[in-house]
N, C-alpha and C. Protein backbone atom coordinates (compact mmCIF):
# COMPACT_ATOMS: atom_id res chain seq x y z
N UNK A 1 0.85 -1.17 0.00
CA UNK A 1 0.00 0.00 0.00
C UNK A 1 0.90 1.23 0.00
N UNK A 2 0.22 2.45 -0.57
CA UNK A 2 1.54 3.46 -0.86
C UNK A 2 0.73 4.31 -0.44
N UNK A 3 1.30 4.79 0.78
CA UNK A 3 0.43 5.65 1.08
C UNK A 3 0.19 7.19 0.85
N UNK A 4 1.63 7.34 0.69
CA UNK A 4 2.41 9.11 0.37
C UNK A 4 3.43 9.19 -0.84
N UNK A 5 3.09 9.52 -1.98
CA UNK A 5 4.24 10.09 -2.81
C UNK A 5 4.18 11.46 -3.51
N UNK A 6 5.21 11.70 -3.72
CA UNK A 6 5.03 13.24 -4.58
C UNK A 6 6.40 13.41 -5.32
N UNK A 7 5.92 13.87 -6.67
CA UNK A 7 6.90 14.07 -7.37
C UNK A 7 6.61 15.61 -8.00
N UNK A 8 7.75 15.94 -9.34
CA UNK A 8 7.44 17.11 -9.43
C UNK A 8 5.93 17.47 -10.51
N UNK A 9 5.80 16.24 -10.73
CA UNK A 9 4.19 16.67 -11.45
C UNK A 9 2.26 16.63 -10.75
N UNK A 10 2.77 15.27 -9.89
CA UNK A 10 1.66 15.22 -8.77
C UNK A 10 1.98 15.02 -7.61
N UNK A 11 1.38 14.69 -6.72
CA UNK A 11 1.31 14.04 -5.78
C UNK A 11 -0.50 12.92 -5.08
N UNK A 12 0.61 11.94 -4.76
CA UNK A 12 -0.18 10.72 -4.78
C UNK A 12 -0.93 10.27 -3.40
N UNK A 13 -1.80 10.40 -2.47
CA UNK A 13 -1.82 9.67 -1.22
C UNK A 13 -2.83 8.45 -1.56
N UNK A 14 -2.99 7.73 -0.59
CA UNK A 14 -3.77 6.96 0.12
C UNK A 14 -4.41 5.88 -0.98
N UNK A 15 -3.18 5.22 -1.84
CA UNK A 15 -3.21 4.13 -2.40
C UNK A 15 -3.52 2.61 -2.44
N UNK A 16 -4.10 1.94 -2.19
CA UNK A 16 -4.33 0.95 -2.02
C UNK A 16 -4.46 -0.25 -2.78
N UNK A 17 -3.70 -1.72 -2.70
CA UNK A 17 -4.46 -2.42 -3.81
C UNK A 17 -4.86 -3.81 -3.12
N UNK A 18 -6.09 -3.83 -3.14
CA UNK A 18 -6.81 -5.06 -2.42
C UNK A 18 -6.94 -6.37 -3.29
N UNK A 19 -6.25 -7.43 -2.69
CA UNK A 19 -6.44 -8.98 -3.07
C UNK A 19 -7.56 -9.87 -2.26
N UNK A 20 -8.60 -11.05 -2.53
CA UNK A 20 -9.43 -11.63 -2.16
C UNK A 20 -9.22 -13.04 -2.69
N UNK A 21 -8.72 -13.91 -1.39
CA UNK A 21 -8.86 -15.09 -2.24
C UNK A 21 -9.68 -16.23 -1.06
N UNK A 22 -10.05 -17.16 -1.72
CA UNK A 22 -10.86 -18.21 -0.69
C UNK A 22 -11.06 -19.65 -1.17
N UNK A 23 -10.23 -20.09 -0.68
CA UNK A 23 -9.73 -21.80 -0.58
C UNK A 23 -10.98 -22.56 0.39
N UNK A 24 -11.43 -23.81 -0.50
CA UNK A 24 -12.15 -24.60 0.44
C UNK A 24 -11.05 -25.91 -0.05
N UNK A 25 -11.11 -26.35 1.13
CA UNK A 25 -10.61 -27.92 1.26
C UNK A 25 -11.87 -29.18 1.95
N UNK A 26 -12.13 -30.14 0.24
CA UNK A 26 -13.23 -30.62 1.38
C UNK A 26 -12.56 -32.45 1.20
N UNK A 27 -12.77 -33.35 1.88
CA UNK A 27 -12.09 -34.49 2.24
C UNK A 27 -13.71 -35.35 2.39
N UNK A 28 -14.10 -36.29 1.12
CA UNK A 28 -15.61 -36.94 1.51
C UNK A 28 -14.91 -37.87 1.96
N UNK A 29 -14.10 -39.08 1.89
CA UNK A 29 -13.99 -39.76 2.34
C UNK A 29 -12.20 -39.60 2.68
N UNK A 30 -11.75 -41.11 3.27
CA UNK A 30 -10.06 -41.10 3.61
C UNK A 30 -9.21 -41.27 2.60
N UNK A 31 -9.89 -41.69 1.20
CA UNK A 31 -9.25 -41.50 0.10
C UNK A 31 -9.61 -40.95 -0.89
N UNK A 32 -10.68 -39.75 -0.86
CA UNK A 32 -11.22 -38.69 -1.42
C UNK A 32 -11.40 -37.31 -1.41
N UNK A 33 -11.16 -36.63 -1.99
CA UNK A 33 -11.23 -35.11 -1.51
C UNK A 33 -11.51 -34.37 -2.51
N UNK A 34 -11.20 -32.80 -2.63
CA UNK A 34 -10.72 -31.96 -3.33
C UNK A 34 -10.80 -30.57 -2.73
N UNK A 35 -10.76 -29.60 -3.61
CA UNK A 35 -10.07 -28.33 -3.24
C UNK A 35 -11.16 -27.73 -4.41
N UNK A 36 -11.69 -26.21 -3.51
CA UNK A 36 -12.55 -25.36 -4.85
C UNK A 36 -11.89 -24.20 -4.58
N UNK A 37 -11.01 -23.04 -5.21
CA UNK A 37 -10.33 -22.00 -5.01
C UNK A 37 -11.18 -20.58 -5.82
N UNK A 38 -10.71 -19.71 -5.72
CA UNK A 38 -11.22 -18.61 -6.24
C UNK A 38 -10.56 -17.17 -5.71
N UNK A 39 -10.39 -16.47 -6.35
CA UNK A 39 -9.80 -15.49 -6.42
C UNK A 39 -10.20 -14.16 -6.68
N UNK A 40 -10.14 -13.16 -6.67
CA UNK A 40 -10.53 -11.58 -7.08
C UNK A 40 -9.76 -10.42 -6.51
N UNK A 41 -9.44 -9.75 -7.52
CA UNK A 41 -8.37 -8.50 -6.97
C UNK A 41 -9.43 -7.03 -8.23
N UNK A 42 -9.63 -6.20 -7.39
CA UNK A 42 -10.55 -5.36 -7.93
C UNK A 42 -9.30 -4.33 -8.83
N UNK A 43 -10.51 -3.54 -9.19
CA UNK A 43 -9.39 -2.21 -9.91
C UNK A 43 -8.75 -1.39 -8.76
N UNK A 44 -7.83 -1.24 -9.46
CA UNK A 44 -6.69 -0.45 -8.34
C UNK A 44 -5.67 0.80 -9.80
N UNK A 45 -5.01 1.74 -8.74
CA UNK A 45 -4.66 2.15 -9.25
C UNK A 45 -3.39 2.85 -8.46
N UNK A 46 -2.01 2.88 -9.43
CA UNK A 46 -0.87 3.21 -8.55
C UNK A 46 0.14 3.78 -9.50
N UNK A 47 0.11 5.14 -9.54
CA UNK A 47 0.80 6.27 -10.05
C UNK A 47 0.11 6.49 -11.40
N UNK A 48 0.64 6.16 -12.54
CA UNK A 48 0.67 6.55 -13.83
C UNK A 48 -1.00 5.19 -14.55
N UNK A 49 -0.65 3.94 -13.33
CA UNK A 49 -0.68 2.52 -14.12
C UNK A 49 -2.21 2.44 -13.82
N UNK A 50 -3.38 2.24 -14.61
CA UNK A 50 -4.74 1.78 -13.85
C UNK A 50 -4.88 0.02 -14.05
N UNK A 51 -5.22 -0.36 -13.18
CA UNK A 51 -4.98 -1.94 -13.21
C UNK A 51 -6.73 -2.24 -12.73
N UNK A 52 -7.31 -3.13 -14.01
CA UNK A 52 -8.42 -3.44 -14.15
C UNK A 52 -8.63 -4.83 -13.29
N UNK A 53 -10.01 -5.13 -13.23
CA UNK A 53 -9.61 -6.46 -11.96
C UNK A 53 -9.58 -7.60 -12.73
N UNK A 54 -8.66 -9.05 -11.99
CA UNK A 54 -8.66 -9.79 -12.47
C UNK A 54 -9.37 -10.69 -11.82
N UNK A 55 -9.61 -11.98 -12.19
CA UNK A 55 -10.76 -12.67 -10.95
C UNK A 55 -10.65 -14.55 -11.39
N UNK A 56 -10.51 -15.15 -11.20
CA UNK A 56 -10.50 -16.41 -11.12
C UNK A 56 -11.09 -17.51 -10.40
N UNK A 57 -11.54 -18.87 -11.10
CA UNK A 57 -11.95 -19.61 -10.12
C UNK A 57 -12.02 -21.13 -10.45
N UNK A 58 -11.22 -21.95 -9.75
CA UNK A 58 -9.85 -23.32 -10.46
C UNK A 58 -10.73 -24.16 -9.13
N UNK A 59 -10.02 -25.83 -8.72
CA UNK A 59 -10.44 -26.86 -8.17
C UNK A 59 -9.54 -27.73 -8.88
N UNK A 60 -9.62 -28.72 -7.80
CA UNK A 60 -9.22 -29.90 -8.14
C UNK A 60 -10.02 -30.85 -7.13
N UNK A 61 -9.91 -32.51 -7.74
CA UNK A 61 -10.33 -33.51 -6.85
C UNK A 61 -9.51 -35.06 -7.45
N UNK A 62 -8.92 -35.29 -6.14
CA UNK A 62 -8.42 -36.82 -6.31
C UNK A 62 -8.80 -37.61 -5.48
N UNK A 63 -8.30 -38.81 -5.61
CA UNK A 63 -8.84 -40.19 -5.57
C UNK A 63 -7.31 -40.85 -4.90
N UNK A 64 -7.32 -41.44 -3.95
CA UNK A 64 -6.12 -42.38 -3.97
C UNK A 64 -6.45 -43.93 -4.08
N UNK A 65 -5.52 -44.54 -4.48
CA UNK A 65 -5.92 -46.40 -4.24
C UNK A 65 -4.60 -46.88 -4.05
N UNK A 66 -4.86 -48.56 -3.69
CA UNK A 66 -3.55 -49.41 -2.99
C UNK A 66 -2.43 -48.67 -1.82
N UNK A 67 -3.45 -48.40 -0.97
CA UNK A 67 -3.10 -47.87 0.09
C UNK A 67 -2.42 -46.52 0.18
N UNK A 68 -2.59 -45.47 -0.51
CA UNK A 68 -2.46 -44.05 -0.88
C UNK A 68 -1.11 -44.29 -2.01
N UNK A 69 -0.52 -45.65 -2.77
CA UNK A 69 0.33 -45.53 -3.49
C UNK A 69 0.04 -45.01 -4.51
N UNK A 70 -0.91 -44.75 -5.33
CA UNK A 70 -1.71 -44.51 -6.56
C UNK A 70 -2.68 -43.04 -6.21
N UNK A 71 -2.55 -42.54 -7.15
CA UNK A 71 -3.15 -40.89 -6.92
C UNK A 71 -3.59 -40.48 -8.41
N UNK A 72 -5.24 -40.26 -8.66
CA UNK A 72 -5.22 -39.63 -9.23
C UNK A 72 -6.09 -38.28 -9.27
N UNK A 73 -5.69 -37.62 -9.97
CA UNK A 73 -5.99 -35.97 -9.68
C UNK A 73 -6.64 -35.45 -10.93
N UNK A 74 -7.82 -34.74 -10.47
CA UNK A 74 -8.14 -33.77 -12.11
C UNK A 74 -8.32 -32.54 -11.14
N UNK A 75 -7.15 -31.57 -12.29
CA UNK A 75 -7.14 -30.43 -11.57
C UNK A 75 -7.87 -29.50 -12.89
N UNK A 76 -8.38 -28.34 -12.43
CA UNK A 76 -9.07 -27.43 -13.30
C UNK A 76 -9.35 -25.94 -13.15
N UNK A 77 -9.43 -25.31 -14.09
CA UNK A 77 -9.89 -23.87 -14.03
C UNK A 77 -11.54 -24.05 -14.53
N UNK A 78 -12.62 -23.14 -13.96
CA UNK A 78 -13.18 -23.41 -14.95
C UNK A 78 -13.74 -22.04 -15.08
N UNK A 79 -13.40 -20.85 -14.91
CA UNK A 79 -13.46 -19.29 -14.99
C UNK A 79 -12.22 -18.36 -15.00
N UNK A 80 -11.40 -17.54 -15.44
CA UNK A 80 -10.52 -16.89 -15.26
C UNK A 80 -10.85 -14.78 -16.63
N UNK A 81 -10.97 -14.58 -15.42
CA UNK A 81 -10.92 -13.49 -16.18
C UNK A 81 -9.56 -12.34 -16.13
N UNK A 82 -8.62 -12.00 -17.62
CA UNK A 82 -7.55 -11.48 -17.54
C UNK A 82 -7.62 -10.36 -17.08
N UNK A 83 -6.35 -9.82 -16.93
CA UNK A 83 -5.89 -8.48 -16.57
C UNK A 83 -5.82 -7.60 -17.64
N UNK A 84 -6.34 -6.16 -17.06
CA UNK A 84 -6.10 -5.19 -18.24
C UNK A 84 -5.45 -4.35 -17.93
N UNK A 85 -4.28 -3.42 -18.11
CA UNK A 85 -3.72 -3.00 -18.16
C UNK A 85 -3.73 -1.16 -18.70
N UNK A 86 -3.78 -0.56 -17.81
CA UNK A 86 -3.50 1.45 -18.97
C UNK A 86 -2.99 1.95 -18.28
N UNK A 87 -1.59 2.20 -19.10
CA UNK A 87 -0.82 3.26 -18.29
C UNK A 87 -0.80 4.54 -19.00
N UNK A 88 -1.35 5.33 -18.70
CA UNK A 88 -1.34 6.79 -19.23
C UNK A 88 -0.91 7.79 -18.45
N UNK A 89 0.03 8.81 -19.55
CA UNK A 89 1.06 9.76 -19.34
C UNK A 89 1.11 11.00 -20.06
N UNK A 90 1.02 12.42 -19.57
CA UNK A 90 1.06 13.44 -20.45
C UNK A 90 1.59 13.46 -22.07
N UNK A 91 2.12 12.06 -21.96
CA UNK A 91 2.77 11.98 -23.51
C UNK A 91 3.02 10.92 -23.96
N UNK A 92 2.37 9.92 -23.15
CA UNK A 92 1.83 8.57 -23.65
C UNK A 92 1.12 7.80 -22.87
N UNK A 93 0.17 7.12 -23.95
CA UNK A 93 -0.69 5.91 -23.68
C UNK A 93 -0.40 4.52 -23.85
N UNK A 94 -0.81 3.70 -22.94
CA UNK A 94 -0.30 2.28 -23.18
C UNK A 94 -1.24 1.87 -22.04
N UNK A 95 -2.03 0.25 -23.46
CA UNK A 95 -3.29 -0.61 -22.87
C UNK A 95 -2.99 -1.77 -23.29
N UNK A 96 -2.76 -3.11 -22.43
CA UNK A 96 -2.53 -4.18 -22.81
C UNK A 96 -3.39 -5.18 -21.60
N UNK A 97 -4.08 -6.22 -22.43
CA UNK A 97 -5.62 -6.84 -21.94
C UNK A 97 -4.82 -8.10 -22.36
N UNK A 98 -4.46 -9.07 -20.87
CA UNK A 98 -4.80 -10.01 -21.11
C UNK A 98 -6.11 -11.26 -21.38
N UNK A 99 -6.43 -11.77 -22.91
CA UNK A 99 -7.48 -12.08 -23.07
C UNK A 99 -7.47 -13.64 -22.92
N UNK A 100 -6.19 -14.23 -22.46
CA UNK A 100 -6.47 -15.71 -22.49
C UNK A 100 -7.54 -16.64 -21.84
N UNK A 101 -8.10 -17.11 -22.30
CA UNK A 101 -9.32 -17.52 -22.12
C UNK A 101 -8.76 -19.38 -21.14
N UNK A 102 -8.59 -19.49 -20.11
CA UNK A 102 -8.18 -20.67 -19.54
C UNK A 102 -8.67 -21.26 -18.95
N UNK A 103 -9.80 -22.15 -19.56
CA UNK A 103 -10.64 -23.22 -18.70
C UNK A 103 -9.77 -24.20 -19.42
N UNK A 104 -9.39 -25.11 -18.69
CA UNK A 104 -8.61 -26.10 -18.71
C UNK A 104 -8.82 -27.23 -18.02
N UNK A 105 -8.66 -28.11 -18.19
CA UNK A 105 -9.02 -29.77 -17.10
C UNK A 105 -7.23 -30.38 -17.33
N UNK A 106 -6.97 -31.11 -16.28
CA UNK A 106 -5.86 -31.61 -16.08
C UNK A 106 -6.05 -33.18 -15.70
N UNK A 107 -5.39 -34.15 -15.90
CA UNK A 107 -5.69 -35.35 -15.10
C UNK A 107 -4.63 -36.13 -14.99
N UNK A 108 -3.67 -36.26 -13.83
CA UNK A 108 -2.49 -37.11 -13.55
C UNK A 108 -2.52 -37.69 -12.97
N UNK A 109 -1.64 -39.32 -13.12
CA UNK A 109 -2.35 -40.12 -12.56
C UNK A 109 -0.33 -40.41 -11.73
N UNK A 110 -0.40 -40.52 -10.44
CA UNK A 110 0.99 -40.65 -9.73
C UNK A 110 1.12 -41.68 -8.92
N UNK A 111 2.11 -41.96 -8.84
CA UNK A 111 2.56 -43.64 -8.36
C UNK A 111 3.71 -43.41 -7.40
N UNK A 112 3.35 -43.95 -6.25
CA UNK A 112 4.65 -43.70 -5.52
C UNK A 112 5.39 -45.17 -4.99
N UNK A 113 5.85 -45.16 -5.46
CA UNK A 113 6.57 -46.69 -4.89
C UNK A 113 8.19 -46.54 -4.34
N UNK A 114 8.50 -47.90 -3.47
CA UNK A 114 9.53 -47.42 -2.75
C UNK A 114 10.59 -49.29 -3.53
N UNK A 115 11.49 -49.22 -3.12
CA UNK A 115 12.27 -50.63 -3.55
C UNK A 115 13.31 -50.74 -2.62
N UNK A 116 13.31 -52.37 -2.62
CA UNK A 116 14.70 -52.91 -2.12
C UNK A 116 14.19 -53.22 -0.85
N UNK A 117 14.98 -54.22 0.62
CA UNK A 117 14.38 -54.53 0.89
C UNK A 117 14.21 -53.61 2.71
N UNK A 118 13.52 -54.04 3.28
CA UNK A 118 12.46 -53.35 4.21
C UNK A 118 13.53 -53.70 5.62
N UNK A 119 14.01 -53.07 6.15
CA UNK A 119 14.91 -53.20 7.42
C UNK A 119 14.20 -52.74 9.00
N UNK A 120 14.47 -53.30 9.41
CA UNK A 120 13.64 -52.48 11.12
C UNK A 120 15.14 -52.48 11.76
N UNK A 121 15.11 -51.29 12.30
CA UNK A 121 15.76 -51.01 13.41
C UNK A 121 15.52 -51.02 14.75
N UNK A 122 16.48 -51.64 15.52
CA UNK A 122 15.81 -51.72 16.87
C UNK A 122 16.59 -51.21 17.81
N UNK A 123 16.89 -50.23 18.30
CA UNK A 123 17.58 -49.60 18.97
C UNK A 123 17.57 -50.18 20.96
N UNK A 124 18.45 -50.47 21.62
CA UNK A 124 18.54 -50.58 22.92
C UNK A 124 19.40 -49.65 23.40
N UNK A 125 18.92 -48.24 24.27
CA UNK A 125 20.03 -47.76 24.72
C UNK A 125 20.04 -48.12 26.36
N UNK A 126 21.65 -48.43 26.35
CA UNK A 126 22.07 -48.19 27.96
C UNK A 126 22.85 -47.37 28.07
N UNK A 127 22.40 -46.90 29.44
CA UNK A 127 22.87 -45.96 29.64
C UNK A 127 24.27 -46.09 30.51
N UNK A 128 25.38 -45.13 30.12
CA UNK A 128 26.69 -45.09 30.77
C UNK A 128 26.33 -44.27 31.49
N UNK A 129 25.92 -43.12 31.93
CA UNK A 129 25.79 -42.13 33.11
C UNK A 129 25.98 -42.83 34.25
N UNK A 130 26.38 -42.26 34.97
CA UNK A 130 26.56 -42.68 36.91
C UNK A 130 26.12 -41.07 37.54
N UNK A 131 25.24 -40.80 38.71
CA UNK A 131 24.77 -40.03 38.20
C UNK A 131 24.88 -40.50 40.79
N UNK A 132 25.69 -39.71 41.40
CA UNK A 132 25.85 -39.67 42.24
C UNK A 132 25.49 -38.73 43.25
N UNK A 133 24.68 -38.60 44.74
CA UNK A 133 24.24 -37.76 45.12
C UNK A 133 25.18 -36.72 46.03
N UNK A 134 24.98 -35.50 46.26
CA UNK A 134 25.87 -35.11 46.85
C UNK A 134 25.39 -33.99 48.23
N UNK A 135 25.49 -34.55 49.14
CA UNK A 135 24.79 -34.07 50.10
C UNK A 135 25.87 -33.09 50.79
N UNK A 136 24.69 -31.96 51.45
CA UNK A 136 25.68 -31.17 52.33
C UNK A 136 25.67 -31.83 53.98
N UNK A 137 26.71 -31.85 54.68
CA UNK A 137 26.96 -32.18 55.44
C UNK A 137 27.37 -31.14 56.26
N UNK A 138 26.48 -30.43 57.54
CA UNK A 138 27.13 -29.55 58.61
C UNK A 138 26.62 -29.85 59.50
């Protein structure tokens, strides 16, 4: 946040640029879940630059099997609206709109495995300390 500037053409106070975001995490079962996200950052504006809002809203949900070794995931957008951009100046203009349009689906499927063979350790400690009392005597 900017709160105070001044130069020799203006001066700027009490700037602000506000972000909004909100994560759910939901878990139906012990090997089920997913995630619904969303996002929004309004118009703001900071010196020269006006920054239009951008806003988004993505998820994912996986699945595990064979005892959480196997994972699979579909991750996704399924709203995103770009950023626009104007920076205007006594002696120039400049507007650039991101228009990418990104609803997207994802789906990976991950394997975790381990090899070779399986060892237990069994630790016994004894203890060397001697550990003697020491009384006052008067």
């Amino acid at each position: 946040m900017l709160q105070y500037a001044q130069t020799s053409r203006y001066t700027v106070r009490n700037q602000a640029m506000w972000k909004f975001s909100l994560r759910n995490n939901f878990t139906f079962s012990s090997t089920f879940g997913g995630t619904l996200y969303a996002y929004y950052e309004p118009e703001s504006r900071m010196l020269d630059a006006l920054w239009k809002p951008v806003a988004q809203i993505n998820g994912s949900l996986y699945k595990t099997f064979l005892d959480d070794r196997v994972e699979l995931r579909l991750d996704f957008t399924i709203w995103r609206h770009g950023r626009r951009t104007i920076i205007e100046t006594p002696v120039y203009m400049q507007s650039v709109w991101n228009r990418t349009k990104e609803t997207r689906a994802e789906l990976t499927l991950t394997w975790n495995f381990s090899g070779g063979k399986k060892v237990n350790v069994r630790r016994n400690a004894n203890s060397i300390q001697e550990y003697k009392q020491i009384t006052d005597q008067r």
